[in-house]
PDB file of N, CA and C in Angstrom:
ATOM      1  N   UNK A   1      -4.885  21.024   2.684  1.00  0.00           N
ATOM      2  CA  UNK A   1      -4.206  20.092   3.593  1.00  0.00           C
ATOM      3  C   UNK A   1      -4.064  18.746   2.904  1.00  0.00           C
ATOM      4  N   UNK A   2      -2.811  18.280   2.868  1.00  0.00           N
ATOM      5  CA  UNK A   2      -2.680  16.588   2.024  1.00  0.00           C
ATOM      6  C   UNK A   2      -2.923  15.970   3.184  1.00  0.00           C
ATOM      7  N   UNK A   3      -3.982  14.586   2.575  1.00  0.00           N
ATOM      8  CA  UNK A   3      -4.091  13.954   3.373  1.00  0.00           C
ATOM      9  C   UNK A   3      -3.914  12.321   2.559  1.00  0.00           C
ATOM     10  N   UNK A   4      -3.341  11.330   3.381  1.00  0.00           N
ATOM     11  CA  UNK A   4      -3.600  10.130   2.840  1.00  0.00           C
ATOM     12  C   UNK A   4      -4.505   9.100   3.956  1.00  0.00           C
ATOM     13  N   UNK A   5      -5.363   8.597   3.432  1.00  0.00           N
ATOM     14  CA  UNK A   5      -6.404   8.061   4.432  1.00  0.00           C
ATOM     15  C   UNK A   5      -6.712   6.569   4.073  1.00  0.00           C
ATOM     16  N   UNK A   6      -6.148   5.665   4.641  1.00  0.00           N
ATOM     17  CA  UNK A   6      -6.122   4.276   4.534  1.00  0.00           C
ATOM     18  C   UNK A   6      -7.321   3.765   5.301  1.00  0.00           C
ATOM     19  N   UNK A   7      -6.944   2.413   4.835  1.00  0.00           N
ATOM     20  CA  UNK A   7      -8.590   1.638   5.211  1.00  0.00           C
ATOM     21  C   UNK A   7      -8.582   0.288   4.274  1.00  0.00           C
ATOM     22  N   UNK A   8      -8.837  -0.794   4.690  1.00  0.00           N
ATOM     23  CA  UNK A   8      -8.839  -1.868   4.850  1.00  0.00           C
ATOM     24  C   UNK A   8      -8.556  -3.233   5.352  1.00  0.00           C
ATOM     25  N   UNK A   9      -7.612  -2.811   6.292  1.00  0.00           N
ATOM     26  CA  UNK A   9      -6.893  -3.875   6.762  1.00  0.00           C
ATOM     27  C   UNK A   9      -7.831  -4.759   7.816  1.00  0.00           C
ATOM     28  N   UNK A  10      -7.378  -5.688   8.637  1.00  0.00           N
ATOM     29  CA  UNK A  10      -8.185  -6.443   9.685  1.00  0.00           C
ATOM     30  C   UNK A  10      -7.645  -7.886   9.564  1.00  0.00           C
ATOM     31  N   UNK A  11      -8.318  -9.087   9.919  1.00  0.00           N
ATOM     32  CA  UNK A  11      -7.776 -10.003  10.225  1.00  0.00           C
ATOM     33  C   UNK A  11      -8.391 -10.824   9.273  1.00  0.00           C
ATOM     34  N   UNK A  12      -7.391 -11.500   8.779  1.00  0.00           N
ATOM     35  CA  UNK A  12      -7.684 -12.272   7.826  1.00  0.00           C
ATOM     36  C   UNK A  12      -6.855 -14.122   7.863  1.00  0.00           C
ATOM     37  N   UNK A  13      -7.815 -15.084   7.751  1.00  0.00           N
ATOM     38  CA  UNK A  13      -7.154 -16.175   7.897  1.00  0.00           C
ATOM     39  C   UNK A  13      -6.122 -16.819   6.428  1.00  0.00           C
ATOM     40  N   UNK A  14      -4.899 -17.631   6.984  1.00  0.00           N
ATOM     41  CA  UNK A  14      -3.847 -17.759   5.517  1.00  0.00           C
ATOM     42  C   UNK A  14      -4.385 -18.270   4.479  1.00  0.00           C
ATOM     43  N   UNK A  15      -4.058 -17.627   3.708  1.00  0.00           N
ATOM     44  CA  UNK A  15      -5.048 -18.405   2.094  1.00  0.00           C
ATOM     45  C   UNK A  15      -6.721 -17.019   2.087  1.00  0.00           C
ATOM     46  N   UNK A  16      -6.621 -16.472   3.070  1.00  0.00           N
ATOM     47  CA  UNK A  16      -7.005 -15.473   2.411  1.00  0.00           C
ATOM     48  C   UNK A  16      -6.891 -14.190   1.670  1.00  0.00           C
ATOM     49  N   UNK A  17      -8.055 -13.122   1.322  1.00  0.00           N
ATOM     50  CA  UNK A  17      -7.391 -11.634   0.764  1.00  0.00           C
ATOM     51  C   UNK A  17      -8.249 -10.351   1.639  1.00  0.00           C
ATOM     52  N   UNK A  18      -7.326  -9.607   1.187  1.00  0.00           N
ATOM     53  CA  UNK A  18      -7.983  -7.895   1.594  1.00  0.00           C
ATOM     54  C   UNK A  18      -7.574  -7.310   0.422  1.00  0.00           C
ATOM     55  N   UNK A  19      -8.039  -6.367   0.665  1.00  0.00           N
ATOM     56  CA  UNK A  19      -7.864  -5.128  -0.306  1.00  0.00           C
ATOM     57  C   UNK A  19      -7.619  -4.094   0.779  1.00  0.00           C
ATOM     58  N   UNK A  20      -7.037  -2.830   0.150  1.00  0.00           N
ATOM     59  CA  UNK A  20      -5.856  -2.242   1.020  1.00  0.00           C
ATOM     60  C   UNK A  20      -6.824  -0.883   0.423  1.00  0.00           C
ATOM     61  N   UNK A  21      -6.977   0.506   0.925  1.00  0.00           N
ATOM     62  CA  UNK A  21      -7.325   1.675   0.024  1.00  0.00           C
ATOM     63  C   UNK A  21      -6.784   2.426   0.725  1.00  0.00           C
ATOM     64  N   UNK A  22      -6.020   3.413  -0.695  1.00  0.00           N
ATOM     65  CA  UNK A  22      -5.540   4.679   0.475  1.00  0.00           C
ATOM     66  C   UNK A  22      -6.262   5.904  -0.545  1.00  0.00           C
ATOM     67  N   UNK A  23      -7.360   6.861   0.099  1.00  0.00           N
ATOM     68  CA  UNK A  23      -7.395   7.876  -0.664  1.00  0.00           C
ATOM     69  C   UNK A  23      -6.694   9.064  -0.445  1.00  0.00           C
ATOM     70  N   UNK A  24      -6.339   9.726  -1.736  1.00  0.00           N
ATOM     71  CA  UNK A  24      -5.332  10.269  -1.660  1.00  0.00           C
ATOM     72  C   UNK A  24      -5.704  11.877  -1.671  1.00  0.00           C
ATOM     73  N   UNK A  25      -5.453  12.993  -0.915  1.00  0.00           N
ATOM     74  CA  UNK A  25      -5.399  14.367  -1.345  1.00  0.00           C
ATOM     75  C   UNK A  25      -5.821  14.971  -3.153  1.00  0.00           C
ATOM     76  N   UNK A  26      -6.203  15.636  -4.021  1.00  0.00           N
ATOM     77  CA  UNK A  26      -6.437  15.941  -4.681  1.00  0.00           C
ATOM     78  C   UNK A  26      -5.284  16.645  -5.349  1.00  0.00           C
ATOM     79  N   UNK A  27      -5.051  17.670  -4.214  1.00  0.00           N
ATOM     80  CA  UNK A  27      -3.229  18.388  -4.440  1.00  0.00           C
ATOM     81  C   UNK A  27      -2.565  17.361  -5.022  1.00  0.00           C
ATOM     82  N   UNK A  28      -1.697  16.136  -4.730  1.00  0.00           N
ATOM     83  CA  UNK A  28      -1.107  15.620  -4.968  1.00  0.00           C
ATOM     84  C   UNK A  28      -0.994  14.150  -5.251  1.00  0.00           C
ATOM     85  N   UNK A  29      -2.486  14.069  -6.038  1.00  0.00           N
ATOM     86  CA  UNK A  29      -2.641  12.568  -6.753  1.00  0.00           C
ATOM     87  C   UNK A  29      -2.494  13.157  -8.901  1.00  0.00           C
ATOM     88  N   UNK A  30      -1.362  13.016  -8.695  1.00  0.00           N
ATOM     89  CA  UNK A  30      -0.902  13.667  -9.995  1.00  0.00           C
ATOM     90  C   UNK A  30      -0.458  12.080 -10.525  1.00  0.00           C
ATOM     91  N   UNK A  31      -0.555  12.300 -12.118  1.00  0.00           N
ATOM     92  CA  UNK A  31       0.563  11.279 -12.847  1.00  0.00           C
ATOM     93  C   UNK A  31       1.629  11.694 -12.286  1.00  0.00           C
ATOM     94  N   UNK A  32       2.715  12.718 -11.899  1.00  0.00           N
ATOM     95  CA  UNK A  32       3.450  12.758 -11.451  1.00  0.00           C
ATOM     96  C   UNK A  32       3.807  12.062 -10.232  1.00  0.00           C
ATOM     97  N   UNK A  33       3.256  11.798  -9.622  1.00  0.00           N
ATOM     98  CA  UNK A  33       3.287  11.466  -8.035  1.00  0.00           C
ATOM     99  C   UNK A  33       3.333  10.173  -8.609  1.00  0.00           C
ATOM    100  N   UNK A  34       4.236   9.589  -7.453  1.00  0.00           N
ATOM    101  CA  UNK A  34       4.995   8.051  -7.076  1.00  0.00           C
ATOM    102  C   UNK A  34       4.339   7.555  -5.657  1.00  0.00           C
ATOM    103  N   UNK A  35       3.609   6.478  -6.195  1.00  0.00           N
ATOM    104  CA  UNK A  35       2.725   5.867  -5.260  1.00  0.00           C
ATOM    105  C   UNK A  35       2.850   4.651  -4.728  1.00  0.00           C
ATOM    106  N   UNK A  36       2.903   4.382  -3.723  1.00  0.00           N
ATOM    107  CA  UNK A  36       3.452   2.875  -3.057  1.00  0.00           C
ATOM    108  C   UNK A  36       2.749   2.512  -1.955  1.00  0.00           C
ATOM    109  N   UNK A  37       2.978   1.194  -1.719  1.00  0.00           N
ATOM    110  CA  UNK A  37       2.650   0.725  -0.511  1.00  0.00           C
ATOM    111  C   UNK A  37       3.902   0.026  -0.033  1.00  0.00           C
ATOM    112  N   UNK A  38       4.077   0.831   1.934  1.00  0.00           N
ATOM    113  CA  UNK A  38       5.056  -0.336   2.710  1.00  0.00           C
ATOM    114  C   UNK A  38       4.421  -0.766   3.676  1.00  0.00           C
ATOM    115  N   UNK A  39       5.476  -1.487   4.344  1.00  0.00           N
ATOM    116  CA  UNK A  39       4.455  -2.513   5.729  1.00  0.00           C
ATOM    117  C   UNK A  39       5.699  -2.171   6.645  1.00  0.00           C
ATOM    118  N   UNK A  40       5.713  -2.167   7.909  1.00  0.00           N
ATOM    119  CA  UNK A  40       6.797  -2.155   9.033  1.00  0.00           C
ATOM    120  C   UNK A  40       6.407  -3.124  10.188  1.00  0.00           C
ATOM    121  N   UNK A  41       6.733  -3.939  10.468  1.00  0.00           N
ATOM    122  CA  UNK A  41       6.951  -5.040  11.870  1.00  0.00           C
ATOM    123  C   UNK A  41       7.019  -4.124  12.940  1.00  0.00           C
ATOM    124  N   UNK A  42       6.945  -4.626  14.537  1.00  0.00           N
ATOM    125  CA  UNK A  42       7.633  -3.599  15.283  1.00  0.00           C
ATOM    126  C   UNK A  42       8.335  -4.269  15.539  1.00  0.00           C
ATOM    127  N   UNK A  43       9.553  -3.088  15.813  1.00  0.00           N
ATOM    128  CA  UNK A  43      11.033  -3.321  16.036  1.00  0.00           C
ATOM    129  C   UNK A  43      12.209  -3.423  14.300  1.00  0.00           C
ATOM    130  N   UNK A  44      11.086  -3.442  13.182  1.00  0.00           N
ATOM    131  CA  UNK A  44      11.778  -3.664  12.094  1.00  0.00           C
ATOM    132  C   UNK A  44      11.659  -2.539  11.137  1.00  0.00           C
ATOM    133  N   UNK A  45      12.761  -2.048  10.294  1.00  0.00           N
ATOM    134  CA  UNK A  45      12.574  -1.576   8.975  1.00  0.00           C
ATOM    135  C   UNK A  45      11.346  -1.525   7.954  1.00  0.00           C
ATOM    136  N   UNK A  46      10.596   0.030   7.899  1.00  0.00           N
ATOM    137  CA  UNK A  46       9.920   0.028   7.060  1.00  0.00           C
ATOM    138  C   UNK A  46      10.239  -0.940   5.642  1.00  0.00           C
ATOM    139  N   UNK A  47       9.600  -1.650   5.130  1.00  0.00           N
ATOM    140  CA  UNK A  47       9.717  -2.240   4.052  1.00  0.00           C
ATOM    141  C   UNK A  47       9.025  -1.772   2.423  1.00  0.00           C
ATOM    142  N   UNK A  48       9.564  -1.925   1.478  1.00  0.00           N
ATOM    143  CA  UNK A  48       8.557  -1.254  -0.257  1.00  0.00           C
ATOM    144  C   UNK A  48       7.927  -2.574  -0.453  1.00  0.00           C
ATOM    145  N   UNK A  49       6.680  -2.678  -0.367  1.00  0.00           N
ATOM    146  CA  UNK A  49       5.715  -3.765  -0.768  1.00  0.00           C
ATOM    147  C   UNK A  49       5.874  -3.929  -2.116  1.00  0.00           C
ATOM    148  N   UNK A  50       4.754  -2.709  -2.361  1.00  0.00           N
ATOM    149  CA  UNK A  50       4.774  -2.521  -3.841  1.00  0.00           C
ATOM    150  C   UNK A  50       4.710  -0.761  -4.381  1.00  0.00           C
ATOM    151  N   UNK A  51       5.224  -0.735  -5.570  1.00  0.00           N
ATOM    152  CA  UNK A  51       4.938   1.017  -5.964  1.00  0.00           C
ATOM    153  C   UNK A  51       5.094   0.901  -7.669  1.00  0.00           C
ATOM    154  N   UNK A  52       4.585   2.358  -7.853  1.00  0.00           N
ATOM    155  CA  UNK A  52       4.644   2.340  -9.563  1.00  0.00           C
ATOM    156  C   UNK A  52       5.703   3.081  -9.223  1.00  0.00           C
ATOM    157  N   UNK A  53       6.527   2.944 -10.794  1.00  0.00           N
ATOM    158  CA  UNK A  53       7.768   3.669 -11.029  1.00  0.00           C
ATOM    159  C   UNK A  53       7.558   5.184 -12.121  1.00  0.00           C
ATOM    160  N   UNK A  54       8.245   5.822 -12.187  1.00  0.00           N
ATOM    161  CA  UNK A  54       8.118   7.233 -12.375  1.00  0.00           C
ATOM    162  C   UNK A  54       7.768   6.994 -14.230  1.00  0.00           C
ATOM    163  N   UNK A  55       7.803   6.000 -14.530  1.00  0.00           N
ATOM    164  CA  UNK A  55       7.353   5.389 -15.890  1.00  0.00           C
ATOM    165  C   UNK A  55       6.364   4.989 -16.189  1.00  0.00           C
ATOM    166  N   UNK A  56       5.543   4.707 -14.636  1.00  0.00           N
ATOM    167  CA  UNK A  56       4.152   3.764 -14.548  1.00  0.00           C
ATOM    168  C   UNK A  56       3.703   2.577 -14.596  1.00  0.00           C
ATOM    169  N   UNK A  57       5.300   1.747 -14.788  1.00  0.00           N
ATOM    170  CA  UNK A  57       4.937   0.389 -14.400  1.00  0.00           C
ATOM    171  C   UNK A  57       4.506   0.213 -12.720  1.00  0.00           C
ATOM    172  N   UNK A  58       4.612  -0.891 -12.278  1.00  0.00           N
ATOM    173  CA  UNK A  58       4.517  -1.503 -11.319  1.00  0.00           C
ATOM    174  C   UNK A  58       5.917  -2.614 -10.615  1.00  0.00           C
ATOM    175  N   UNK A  59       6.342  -2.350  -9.769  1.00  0.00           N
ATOM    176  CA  UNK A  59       7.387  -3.386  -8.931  1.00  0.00           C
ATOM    177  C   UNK A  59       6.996  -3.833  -7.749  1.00  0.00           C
ATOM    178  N   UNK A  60       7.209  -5.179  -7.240  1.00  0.00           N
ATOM    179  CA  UNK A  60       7.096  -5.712  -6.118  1.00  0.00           C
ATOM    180  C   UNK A  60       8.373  -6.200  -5.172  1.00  0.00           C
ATOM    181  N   UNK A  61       8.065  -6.316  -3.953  1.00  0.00           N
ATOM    182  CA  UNK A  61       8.843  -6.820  -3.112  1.00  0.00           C
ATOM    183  C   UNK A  61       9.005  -8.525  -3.977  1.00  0.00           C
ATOM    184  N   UNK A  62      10.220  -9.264  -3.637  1.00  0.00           N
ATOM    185  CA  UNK A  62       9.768 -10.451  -4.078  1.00  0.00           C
ATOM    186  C   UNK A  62       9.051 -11.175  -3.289  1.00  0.00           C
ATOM    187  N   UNK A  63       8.860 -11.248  -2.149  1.00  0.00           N
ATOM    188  CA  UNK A  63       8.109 -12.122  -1.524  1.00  0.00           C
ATOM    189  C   UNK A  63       6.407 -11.662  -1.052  1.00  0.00           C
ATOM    190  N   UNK A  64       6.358 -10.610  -2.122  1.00  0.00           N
ATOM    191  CA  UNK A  64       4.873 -10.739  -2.208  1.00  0.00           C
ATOM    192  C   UNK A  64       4.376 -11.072  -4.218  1.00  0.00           C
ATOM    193  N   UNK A  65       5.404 -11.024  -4.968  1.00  0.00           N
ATOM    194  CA  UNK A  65       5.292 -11.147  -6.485  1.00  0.00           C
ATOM    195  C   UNK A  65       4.384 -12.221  -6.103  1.00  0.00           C
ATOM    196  N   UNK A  66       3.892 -12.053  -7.615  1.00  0.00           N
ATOM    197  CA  UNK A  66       2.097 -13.344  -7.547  1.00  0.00           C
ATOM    198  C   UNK A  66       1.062 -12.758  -6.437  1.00  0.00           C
ATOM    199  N   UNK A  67       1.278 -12.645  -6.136  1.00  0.00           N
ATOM    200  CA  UNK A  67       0.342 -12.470  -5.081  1.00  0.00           C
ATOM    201  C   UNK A  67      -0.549 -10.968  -4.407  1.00  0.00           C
ATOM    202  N   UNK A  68       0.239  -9.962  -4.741  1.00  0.00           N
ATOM    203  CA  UNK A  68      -0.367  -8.826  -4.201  1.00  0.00           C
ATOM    204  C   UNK A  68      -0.252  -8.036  -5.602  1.00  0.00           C
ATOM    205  N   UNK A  69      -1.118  -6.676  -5.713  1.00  0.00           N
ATOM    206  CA  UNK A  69      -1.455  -6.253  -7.072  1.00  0.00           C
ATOM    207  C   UNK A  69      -1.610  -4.276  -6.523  1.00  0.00           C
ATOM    208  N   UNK A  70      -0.857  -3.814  -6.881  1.00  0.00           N
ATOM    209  CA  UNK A  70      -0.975  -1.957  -6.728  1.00  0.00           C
ATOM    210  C   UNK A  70      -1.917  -1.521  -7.588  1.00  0.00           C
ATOM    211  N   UNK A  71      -2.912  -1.172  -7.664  1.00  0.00           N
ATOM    212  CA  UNK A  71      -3.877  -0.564  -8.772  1.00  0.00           C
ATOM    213  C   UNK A  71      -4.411   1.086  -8.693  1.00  0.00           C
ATOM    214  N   UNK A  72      -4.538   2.160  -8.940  1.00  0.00           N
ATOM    215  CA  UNK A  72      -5.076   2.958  -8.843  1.00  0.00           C
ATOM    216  C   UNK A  72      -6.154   4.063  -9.742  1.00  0.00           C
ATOM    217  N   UNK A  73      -7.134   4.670  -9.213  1.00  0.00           N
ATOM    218  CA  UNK A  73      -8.464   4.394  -9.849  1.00  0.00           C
ATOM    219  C   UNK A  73      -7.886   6.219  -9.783  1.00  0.00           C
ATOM    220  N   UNK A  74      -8.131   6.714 -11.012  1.00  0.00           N
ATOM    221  CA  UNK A  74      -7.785   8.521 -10.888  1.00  0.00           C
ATOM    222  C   UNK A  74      -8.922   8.829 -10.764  1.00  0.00           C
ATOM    223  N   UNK A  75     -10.300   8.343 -11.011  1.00  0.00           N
ATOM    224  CA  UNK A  75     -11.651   9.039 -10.933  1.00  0.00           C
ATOM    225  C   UNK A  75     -11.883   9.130  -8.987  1.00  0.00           C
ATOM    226  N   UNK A  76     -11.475   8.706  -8.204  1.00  0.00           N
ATOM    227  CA  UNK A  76     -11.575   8.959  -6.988  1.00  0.00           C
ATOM    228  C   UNK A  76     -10.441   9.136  -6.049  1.00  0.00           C
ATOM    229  N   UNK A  77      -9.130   9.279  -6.307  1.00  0.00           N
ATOM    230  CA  UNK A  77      -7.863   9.098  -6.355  1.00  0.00           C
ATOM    231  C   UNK A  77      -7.550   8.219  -5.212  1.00  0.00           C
ATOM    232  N   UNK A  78      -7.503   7.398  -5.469  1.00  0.00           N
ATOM    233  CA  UNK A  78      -7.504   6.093  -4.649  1.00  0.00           C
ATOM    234  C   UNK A  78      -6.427   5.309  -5.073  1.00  0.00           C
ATOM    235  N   UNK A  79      -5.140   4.499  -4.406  1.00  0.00           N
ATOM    236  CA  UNK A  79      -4.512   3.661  -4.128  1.00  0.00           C
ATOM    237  C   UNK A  79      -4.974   2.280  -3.579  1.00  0.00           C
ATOM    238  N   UNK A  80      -5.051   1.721  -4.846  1.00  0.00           N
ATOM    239  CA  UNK A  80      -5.184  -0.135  -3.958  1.00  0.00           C
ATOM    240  C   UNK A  80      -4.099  -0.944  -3.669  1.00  0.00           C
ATOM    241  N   UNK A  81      -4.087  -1.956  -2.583  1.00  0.00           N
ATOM    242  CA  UNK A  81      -3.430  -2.860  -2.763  1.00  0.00           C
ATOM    243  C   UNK A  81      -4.121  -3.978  -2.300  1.00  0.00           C
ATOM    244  N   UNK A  82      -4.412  -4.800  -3.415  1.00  0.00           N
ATOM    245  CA  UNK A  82      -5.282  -6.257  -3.813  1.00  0.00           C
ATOM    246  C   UNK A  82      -4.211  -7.521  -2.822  1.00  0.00           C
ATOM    247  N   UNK A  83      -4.711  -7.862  -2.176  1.00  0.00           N
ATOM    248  CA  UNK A  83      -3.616  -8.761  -1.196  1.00  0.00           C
ATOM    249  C   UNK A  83      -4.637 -10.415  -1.258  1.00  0.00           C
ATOM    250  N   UNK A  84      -3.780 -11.205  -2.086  1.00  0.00           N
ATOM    251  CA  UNK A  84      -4.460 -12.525  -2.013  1.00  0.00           C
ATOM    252  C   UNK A  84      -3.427 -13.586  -1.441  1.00  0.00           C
ATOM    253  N   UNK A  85      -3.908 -14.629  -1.199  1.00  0.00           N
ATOM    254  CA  UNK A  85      -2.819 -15.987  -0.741  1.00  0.00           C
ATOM    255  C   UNK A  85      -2.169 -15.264   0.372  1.00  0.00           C
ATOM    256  N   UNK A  86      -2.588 -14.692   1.567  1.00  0.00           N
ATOM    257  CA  UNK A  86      -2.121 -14.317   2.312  1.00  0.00           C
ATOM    258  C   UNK A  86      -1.497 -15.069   4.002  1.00  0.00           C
ATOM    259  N   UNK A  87      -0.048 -14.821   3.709  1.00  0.00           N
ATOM    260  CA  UNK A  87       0.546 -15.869   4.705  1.00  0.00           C
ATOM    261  C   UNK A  87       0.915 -14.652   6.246  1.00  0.00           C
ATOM    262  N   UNK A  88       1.505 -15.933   6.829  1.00  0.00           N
ATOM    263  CA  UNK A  88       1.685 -15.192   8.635  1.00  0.00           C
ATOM    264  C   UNK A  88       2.462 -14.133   8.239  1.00  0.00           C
ATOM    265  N   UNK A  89       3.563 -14.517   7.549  1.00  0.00           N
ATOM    266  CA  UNK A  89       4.775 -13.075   7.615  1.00  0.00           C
ATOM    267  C   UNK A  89       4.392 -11.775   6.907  1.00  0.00           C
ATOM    268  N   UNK A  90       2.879 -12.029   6.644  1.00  0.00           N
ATOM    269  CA  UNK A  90       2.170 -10.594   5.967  1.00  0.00           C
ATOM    270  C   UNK A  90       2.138  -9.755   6.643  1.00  0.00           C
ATOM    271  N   UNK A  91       1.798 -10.866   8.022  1.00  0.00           N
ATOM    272  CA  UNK A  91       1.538  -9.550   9.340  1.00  0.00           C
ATOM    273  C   UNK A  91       2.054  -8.545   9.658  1.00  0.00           C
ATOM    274  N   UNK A  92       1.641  -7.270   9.300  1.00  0.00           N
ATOM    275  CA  UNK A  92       2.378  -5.952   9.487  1.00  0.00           C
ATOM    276  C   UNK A  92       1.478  -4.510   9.507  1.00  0.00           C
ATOM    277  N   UNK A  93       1.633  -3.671   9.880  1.00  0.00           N
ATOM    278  CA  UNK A  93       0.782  -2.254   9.339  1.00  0.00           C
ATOM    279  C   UNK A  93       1.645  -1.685   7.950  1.00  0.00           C
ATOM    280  N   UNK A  94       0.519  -1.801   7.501  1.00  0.00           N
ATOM    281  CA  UNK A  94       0.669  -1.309   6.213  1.00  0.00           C
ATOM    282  C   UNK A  94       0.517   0.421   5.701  1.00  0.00           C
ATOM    283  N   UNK A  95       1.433   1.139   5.071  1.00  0.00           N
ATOM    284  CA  UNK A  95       1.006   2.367   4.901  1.00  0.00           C
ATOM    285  C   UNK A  95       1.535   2.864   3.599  1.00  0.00           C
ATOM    286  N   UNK A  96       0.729   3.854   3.275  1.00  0.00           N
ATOM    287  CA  UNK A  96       0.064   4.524   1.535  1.00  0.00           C
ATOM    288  C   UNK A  96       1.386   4.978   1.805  1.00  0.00           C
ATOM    289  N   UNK A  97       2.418   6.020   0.533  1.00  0.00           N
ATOM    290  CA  UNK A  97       3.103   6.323   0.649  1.00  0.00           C
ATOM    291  C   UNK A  97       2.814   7.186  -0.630  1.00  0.00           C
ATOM    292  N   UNK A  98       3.539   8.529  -0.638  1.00  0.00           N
ATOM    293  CA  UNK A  98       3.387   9.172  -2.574  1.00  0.00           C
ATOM    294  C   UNK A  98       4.346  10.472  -1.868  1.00  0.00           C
ATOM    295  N   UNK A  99       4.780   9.955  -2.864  1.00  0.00           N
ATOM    296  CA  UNK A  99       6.330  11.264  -3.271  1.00  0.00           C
ATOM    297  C   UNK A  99       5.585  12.565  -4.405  1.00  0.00           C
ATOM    298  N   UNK A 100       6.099  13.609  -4.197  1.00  0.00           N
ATOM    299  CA  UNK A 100       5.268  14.594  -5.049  1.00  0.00           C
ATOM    300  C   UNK A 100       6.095  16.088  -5.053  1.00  0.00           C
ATOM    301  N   UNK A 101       6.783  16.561  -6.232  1.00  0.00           N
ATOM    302  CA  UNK A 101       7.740  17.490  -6.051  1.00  0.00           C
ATOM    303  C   UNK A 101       8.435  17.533  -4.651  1.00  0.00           C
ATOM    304  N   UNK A 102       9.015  16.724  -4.581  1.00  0.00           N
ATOM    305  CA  UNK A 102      10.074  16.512  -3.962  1.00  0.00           C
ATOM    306  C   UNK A 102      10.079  16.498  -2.327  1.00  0.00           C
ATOM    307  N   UNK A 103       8.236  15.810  -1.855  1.00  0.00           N
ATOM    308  CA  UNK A 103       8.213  15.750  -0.725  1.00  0.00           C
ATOM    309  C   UNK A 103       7.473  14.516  -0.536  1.00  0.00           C
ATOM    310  N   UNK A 104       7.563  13.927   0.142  1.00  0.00           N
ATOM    311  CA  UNK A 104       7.104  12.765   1.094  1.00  0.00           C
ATOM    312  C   UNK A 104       5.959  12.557   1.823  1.00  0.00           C
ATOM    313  N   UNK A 105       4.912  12.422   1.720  1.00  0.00           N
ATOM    314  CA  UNK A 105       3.951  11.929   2.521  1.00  0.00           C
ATOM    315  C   UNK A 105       3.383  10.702   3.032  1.00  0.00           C
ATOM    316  N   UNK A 106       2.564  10.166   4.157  1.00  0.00           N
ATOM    317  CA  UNK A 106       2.531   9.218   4.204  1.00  0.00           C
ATOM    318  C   UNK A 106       1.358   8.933   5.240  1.00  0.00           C
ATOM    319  N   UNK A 107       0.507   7.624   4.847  1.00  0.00           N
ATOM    320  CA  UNK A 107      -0.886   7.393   5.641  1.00  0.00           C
ATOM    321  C   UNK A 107      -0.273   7.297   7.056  1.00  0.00           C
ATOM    322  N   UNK A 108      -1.585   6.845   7.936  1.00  0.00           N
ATOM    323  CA  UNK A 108      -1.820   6.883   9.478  1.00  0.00           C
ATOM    324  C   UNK A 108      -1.338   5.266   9.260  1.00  0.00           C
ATOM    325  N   UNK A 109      -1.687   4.500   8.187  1.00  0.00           N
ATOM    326  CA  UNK A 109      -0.965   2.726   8.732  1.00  0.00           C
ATOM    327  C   UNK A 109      -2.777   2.429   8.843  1.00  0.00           C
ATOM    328  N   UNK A 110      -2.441   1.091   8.484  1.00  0.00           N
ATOM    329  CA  UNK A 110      -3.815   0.064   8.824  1.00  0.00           C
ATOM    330  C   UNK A 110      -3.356  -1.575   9.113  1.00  0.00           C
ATOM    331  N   UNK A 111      -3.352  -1.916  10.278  1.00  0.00           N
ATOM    332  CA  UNK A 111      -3.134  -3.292  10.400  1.00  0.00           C
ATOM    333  C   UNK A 111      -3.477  -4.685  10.003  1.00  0.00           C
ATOM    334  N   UNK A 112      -2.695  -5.468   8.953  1.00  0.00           N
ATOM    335  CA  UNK A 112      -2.864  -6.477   8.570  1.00  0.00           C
ATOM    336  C   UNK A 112      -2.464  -8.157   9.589  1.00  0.00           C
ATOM    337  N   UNK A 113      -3.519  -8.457   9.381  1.00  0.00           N
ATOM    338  CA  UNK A 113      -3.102  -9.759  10.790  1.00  0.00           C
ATOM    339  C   UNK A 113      -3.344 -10.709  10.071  1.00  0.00           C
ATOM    340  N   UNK A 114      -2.552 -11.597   9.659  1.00  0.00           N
ATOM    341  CA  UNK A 114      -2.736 -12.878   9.563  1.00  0.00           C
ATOM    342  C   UNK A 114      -2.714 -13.967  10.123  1.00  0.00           C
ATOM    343  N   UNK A 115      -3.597 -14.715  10.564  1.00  0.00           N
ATOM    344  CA  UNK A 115      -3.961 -15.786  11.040  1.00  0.00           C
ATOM    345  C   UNK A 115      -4.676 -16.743  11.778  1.00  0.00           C
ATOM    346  N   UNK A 116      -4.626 -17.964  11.879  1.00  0.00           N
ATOM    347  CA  UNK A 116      -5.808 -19.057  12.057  1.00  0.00           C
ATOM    348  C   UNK A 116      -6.360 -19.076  13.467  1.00  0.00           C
TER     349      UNK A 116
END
């Protein structure tokens, strides 16, 4: 059974950080697999935070560049997302995302709240 299982989010005041974890299924935490993080508002368009590209770099939304960091650890197959300098319009649920022969999966969401 794939599973993606998030965890970190909560409330955090501006100018602070979280760290984001999604662990990932075993099946399908491959170098192959395309791994990301989005966030969705309600009422708004899922959004691409951040993800590696099928090359293994890393891309960001621009209005999180500087500031947020995708990292992933293969010894526990884990997805981070390092979230620092964190402002109001962060506020969103955030969810793991990984593409994998040609299917789609995606976490339960963990809520990020920003503010004072």
């Amino acid at each position: 059974q794939v599973q993606l299982a998030e965890s970190g989010g909560g409330l955090v005041q501006p100018g602070g950080s979280l760290r984001l974890s999604c662990v990932v299924s075993q099946s399908i935490f491959s170098r192959h697999a395309l791994m990301a993080w989005y966030r969705q508002a309600p009422g708004k368009e899922r959004e691409l935070v951040a993800s590696f590209t099928s090359g293994g770099s890393r891309t960001y939304a621009d209005s999180v560049k500087g500031r947020f960091t995708i990292s992933r650890d293969t010894f526990t197959n884990t997805v981070y997302l390092q979230m620092n300098n964190l402002k109001h319009e962060d506020t969103d649920v955030y969810y793991c995302n990984v593409k994998y022969t040609g299917s789609i999966y995606w976490g339960q969401g963990t809520q990020v709240t920003v503010s004072s």
